[in-house]
N, C-alpha and C. Protein backbone atom coordinates (compact mmCIF):
# COMPACT_ATOMS: atom_id res chain seq x y z
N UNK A 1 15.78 13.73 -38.55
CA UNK A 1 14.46 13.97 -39.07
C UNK A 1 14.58 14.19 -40.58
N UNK A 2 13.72 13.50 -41.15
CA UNK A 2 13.93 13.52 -43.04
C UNK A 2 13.24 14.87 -43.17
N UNK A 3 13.64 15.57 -44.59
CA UNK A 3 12.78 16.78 -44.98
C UNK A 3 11.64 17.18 -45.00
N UNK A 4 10.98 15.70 -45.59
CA UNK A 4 9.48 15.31 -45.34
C UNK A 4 8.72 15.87 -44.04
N UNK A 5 9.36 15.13 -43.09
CA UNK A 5 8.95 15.22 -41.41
C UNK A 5 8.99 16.87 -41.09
N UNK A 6 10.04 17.47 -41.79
CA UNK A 6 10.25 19.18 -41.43
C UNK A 6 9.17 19.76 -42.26
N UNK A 7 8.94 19.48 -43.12
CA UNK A 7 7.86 20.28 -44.05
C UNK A 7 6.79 20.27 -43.36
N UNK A 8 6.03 19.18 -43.53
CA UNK A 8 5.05 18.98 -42.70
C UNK A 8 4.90 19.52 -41.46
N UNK A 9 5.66 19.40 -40.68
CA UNK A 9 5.45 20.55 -39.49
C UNK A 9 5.12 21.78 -39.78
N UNK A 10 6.21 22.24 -40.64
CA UNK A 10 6.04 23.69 -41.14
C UNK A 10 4.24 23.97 -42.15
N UNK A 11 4.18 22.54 -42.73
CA UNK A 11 2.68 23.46 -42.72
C UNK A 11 1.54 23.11 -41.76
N UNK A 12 1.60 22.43 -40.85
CA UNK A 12 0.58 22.54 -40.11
C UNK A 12 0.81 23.40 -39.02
N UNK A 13 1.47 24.13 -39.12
CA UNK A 13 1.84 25.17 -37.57
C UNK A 13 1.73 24.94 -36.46
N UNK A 14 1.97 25.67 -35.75
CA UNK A 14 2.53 25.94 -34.67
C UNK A 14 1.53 25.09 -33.56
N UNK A 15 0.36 25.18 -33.64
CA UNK A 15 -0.49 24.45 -32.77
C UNK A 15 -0.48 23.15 -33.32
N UNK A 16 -0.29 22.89 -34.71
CA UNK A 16 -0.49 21.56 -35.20
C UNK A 16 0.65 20.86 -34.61
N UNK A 17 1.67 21.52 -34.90
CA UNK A 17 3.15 20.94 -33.99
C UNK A 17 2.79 20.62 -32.77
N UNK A 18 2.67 21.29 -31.83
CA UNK A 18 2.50 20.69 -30.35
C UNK A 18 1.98 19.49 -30.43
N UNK A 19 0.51 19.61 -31.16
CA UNK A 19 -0.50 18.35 -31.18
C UNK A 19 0.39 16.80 -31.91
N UNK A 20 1.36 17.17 -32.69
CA UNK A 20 1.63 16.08 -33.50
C UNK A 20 2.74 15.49 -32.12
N UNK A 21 3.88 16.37 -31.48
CA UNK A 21 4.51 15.87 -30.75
C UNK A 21 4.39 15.68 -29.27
N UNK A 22 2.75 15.59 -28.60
CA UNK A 22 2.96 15.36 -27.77
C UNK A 22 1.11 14.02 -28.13
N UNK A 23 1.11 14.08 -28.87
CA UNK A 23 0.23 12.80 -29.49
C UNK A 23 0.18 11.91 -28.95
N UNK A 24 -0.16 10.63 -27.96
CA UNK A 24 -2.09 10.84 -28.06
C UNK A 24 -2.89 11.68 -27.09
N UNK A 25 -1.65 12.06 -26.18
CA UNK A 25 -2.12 12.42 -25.06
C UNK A 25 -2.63 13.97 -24.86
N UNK A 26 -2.07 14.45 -25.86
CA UNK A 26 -2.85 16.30 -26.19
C UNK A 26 -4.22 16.13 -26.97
N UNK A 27 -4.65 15.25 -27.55
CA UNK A 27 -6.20 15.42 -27.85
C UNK A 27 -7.42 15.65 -26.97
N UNK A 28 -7.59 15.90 -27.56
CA UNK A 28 -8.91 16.28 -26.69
C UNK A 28 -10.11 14.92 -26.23
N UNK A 29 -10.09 14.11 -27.36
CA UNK A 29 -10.56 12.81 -27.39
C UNK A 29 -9.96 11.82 -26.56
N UNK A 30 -8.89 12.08 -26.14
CA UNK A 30 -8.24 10.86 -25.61
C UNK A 30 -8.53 9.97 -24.51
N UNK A 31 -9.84 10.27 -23.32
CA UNK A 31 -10.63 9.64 -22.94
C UNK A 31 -11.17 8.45 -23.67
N UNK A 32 -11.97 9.35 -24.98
CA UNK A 32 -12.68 8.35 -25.72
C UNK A 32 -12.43 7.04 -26.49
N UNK A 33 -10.70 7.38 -26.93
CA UNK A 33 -10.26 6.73 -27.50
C UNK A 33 -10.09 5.39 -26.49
N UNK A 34 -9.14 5.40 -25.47
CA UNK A 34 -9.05 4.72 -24.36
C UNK A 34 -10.49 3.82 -24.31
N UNK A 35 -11.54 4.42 -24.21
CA UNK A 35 -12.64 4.11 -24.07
C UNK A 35 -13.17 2.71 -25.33
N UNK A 36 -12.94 3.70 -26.18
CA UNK A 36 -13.52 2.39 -27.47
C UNK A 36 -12.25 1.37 -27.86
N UNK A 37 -11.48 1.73 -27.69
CA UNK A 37 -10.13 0.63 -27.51
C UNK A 37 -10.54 -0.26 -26.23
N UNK A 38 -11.01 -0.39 -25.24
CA UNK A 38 -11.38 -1.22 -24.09
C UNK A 38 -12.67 -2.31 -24.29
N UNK A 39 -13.71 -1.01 -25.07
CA UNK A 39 -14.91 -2.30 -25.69
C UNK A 39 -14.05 -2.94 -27.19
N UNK A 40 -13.58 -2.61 -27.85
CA UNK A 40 -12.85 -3.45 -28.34
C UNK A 40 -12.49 -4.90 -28.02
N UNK A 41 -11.34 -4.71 -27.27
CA UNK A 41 -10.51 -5.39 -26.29
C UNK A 41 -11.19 -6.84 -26.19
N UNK A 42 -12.69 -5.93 -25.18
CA UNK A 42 -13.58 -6.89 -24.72
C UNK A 42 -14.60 -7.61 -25.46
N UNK A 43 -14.70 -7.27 -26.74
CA UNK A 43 -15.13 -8.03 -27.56
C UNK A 43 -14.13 -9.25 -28.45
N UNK A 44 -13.33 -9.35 -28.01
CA UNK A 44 -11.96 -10.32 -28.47
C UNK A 44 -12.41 -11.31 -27.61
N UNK A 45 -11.89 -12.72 -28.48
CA UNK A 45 -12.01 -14.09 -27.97
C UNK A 45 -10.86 -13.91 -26.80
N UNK A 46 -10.84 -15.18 -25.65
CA UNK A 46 -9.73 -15.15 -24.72
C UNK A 46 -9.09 -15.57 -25.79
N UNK A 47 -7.45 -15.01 -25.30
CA UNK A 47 -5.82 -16.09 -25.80
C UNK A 47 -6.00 -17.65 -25.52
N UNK A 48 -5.47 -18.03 -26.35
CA UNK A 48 -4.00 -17.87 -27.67
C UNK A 48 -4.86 -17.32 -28.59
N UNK A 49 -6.45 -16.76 -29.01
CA UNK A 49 -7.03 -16.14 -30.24
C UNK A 49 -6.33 -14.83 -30.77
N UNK A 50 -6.74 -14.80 -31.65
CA UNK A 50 -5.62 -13.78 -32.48
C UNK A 50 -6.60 -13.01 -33.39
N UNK A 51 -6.57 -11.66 -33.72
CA UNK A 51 -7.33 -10.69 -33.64
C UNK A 51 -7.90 -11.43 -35.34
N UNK A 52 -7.51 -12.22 -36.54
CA UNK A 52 -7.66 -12.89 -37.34
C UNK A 52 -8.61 -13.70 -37.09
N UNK A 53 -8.62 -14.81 -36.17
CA UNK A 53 -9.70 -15.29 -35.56
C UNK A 53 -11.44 -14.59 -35.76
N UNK A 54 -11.01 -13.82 -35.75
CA UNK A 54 -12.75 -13.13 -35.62
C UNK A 54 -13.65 -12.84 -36.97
């Protein structure tokens, strides 16, 4: 882990830590996210299209 990566922990504390290392799945949002990542998805042309395409 670079110094960078240690600092940063150290200032977001102790709850921020948990949240950063067990990420995406400790949010609280993470339904939602799932959620708007799917209408996403489904607004994409079928393959071989490429997210450029649009």
């Amino acid at each position: 882990m670079k110094q960078g990566e240690k600092d940063y922990l150290k200032k977001i504390g102790e709850g921020g830590e948990e949240h950063a290392f067990n990420k995406p799945f400790s949010d609280i949002h993470r339904g939602r996210y799932l959620i708007d990542i799917g209408i996403i998805l489904s607004l994409l042309p079928p393959p071989p299209a490429k997210l450029l395409d649009m």
